[in-house]
N, C-alpha and C. Protein backbone atom coordinates (compact mmCIF):
# COMPACT_ATOMS: atom_id res chain seq x y z
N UNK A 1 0.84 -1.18 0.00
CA UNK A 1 0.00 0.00 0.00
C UNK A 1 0.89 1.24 0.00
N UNK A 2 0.56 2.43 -0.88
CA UNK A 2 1.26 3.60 -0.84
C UNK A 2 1.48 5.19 0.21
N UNK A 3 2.22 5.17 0.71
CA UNK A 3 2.34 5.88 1.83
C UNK A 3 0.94 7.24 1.32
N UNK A 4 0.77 7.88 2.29
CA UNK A 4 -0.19 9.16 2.05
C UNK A 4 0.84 10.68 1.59
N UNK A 5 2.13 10.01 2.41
CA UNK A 5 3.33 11.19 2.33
C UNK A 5 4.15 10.76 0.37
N UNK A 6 3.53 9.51 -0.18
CA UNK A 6 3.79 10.28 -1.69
C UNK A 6 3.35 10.55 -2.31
N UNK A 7 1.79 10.93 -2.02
CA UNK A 7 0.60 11.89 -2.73
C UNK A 7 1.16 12.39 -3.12
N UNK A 8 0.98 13.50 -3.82
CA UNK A 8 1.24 15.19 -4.10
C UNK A 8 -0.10 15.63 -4.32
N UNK A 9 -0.27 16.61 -3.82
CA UNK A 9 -1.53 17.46 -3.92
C UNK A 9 -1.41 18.82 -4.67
N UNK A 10 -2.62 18.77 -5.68
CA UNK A 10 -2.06 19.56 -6.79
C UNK A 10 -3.44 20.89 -6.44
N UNK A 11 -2.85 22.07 -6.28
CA UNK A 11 -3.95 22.99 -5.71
C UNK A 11 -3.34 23.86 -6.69
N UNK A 12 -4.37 24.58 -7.51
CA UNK A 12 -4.54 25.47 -8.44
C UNK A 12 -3.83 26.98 -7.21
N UNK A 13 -2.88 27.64 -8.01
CA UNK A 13 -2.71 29.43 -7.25
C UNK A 13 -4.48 29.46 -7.90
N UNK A 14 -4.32 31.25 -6.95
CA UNK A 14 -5.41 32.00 -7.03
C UNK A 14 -6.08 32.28 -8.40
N UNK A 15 -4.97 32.94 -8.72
CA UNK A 15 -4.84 33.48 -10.21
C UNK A 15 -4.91 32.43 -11.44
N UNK A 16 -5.00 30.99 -11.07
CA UNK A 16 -5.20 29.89 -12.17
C UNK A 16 -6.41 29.67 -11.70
N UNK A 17 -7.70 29.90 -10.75
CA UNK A 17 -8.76 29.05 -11.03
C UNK A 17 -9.36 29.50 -11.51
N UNK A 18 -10.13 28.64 -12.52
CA UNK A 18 -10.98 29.01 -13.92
C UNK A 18 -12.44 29.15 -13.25
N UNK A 19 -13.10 29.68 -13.60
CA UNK A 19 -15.07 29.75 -13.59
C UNK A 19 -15.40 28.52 -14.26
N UNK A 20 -15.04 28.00 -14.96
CA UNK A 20 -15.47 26.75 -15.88
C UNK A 20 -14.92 25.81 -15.34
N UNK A 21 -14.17 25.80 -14.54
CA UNK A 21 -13.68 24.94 -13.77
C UNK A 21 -14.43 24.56 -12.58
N UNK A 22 -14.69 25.74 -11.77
CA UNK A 22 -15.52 25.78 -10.40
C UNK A 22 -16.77 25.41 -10.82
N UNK A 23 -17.23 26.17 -11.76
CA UNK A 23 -19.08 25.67 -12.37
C UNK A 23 -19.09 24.08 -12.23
N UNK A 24 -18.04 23.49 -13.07
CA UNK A 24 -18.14 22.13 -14.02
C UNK A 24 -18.07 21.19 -12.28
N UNK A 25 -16.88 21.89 -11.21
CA UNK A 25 -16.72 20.95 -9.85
C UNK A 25 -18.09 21.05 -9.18
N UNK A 26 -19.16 22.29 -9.00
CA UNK A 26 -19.95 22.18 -8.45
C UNK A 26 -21.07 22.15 -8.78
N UNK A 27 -20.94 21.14 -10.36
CA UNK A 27 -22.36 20.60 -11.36
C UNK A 27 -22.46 19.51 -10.94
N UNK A 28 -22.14 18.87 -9.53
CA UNK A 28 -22.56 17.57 -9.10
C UNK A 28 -23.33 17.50 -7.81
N UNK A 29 -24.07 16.78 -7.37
CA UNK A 29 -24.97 17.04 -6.61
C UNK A 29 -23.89 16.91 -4.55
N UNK A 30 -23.44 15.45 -5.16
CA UNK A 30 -21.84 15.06 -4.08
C UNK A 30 -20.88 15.86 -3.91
N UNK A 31 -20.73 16.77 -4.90
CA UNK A 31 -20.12 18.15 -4.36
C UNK A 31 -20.66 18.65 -3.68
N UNK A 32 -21.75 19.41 -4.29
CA UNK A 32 -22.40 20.40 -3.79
C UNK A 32 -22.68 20.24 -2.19
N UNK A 33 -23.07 19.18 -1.75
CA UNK A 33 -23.14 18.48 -0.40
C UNK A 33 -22.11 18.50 0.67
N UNK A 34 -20.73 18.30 -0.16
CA UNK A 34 -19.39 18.84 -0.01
C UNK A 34 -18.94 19.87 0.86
N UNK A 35 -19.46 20.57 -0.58
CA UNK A 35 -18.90 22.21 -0.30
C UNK A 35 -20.10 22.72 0.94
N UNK A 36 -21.30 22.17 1.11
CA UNK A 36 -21.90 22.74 2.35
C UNK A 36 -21.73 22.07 3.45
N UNK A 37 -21.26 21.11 3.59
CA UNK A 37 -20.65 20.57 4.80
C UNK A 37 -19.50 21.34 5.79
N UNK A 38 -18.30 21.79 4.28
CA UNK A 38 -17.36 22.40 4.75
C UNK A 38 -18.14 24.01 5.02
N UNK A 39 -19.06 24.28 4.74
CA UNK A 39 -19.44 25.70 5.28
C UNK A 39 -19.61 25.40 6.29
N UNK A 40 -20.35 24.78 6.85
CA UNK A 40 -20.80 24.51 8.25
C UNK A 40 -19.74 24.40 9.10
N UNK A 41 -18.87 23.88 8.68
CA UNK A 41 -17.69 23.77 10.08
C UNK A 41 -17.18 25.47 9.71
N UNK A 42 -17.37 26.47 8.91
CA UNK A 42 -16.41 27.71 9.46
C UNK A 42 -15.45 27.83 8.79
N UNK A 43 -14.89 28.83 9.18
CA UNK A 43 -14.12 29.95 7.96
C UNK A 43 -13.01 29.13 9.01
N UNK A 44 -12.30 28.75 8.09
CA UNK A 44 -10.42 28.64 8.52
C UNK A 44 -10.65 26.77 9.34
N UNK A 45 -11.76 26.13 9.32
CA UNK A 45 -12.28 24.68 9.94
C UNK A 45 -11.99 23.86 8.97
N UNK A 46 -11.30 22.64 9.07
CA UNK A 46 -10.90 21.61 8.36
C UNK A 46 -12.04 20.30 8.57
N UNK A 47 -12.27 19.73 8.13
CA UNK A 47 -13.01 18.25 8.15
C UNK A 47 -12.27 16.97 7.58
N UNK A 48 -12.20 15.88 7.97
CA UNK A 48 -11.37 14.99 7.13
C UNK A 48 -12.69 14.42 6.29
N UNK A 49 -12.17 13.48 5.60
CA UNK A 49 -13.16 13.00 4.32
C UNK A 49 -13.96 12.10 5.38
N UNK A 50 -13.33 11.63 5.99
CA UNK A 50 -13.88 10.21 6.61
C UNK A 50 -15.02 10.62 7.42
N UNK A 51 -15.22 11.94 8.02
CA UNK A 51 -16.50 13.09 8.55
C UNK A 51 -17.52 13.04 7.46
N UNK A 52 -17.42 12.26 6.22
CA UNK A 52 -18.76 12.82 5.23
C UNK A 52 -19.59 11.60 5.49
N UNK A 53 -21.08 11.78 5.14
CA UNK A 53 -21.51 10.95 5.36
C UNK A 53 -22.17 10.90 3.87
N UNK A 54 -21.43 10.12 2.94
CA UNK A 54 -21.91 10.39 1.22
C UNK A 54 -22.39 9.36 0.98
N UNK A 55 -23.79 9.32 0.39
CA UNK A 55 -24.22 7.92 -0.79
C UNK A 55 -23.19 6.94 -1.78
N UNK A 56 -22.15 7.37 -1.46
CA UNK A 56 -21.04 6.86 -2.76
C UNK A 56 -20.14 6.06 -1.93
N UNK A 57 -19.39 5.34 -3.10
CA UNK A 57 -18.19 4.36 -2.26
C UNK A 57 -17.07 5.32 -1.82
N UNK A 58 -16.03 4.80 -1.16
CA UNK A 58 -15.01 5.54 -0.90
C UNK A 58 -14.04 5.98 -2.23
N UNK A 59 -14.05 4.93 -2.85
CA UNK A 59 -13.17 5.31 -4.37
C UNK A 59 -13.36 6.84 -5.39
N UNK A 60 -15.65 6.17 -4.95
CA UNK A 60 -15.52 7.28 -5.76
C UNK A 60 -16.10 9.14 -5.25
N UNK A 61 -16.13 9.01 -3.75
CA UNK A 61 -15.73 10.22 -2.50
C UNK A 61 -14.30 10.76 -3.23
N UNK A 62 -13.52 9.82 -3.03
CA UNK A 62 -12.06 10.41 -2.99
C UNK A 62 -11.79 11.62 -4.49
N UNK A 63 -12.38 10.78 -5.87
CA UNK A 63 -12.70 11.18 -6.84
C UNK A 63 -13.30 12.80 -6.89
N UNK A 64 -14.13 13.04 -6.24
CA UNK A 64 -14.94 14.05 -5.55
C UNK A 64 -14.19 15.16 -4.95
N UNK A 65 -13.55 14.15 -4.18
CA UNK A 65 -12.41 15.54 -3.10
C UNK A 65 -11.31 16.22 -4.29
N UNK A 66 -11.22 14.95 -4.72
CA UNK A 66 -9.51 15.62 -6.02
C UNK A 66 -10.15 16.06 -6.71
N UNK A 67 -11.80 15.64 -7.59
CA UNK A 67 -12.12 17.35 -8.47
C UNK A 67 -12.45 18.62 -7.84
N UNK A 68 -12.64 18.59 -6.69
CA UNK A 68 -12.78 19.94 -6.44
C UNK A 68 -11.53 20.53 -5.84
N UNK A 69 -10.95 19.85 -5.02
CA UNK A 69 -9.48 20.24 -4.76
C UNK A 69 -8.75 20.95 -6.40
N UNK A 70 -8.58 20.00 -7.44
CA UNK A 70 -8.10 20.61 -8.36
C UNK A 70 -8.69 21.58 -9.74
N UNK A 71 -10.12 21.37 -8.98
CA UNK A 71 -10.72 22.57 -9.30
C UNK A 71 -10.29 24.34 -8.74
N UNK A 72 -10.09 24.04 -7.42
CA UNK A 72 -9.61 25.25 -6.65
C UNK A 72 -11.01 25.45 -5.53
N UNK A 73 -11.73 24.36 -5.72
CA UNK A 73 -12.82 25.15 -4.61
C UNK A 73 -12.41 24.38 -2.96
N UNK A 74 -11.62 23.47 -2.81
CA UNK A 74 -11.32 23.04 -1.87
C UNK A 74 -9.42 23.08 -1.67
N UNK A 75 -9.11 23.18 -0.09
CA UNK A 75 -7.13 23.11 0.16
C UNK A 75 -7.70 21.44 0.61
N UNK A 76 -6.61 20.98 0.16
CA UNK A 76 -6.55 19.27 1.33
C UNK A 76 -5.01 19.26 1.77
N UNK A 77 -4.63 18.55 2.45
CA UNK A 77 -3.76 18.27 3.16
C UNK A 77 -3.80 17.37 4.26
N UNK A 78 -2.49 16.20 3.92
CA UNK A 78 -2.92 14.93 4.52
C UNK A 78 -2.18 15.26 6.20
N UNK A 79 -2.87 14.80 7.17
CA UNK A 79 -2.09 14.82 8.32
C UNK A 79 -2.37 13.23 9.26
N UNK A 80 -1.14 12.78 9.34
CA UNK A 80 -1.05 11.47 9.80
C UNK A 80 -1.85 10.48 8.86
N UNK A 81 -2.82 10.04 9.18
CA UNK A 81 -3.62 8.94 7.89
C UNK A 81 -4.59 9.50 7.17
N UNK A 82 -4.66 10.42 8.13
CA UNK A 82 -6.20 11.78 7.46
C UNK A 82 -6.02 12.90 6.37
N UNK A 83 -6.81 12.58 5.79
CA UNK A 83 -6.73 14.03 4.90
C UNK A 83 -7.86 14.95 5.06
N UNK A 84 -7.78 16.12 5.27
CA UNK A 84 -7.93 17.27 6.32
C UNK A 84 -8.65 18.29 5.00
N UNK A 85 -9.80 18.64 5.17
CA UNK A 85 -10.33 19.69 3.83
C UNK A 85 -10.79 20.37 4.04
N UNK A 86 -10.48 21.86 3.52
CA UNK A 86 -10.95 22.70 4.20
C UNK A 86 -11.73 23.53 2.74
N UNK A 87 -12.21 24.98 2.39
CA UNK A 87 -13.04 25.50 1.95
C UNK A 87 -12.24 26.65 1.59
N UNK A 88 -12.12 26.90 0.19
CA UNK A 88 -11.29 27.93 -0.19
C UNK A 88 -12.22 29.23 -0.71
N UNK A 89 -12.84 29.68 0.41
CA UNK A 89 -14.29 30.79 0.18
C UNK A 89 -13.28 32.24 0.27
N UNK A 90 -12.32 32.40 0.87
CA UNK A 90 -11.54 33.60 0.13
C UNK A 90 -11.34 33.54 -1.07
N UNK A 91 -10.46 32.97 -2.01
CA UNK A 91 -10.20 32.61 -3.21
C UNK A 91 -11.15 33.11 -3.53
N UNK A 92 -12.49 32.18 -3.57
CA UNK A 92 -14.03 32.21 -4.10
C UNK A 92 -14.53 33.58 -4.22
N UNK A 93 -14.51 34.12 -3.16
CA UNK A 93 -15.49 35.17 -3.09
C UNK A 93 -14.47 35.98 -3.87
N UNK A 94 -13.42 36.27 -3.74
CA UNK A 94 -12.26 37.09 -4.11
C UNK A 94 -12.85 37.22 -6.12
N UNK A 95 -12.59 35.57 -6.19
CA UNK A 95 -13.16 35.55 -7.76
C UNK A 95 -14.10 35.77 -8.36
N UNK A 96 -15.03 35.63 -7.32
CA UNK A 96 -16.57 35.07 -8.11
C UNK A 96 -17.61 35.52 -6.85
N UNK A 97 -17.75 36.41 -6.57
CA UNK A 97 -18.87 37.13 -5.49
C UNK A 97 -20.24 36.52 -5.89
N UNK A 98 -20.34 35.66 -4.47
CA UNK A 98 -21.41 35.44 -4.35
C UNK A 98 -21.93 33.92 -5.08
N UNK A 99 -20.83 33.38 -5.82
CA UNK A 99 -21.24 32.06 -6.25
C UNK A 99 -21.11 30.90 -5.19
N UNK A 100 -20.40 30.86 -4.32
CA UNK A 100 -20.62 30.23 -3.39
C UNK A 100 -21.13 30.43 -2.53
N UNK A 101 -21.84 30.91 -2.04
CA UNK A 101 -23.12 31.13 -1.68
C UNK A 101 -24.20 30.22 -1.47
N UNK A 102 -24.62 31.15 -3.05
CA UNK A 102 -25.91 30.04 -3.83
C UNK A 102 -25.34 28.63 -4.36
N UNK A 103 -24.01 27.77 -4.09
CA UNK A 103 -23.77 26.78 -4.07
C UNK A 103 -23.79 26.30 -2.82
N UNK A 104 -23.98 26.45 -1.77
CA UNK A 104 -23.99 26.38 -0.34
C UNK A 104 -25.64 25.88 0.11
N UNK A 105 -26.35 26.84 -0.34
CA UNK A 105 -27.73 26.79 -0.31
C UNK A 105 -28.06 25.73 -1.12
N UNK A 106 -27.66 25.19 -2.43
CA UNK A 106 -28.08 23.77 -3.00
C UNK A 106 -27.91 22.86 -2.52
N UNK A 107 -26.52 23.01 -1.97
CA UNK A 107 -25.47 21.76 -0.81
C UNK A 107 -26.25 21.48 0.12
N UNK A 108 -26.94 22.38 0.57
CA UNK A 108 -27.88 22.15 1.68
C UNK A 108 -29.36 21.49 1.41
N UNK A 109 -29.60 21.83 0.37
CA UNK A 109 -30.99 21.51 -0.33
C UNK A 109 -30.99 19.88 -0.58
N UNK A 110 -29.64 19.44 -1.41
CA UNK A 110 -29.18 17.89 -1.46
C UNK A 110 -29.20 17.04 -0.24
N UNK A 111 -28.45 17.80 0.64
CA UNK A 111 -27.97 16.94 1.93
C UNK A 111 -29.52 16.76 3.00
N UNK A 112 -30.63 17.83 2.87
CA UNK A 112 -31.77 17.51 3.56
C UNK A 112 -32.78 15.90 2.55
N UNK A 113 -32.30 16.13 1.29
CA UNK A 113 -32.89 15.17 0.26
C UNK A 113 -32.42 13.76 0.03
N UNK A 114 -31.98 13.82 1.09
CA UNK A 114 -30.77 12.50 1.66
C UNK A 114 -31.27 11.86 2.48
């Protein structure tokens, strides 16, 4: 099995994340659920993956975390066996006022439809 320390985690700078990028990460419903989870824990609050409680297998969760991670709407970072995710709503808002937001409010809309 492959250590967690030879990941590499590939996080878009500020200035590389695309709108077509963020749209296309949070045109899924398992995102969207995602990204309002991590609202709920708070500005600067980490969650590990293993905190979600998703309809999906783990394979394809993980799938989930790395498109939006390399979308730019999520930081990850592994600590000890955990990988730790947090909510990149500076970036966001910085780019795109107000789209996460009304992606927050769907996230929420999914996760009660659960």
């Amino acid at each position: 099995m492959a250590s967690r320390a030879a990941t590499v985690l590939v996080h878009p700078d500020r200035d590389d994340i695309r709108f077509t990028n963020v749209l296309s990460a949070l045109g899924d419903p398992v995102r969207l659920a995602i990204v309002a989870r991590l609202a709920e824990a708070g500005p600067g609050e980490e969650l590990a993956c293993t905190t979600f409680a998703l309809p999906v297998s783990k394979s394809t969760q993980s799938g989930h975390f790395k498109y939006l991670r390399e979308a730019g709407v999520i930081h990850q970072r592994d600590e000890g066996i955990r990988r730790m995710n947090s909510l990149r709503r500076a970036d966001l808002d910085a780019l795109f006022p107000g789209l996460l937001d009304m992606a927050i409010v769907q996230g929420r809309e999914v996760i009660v439809g659960w």
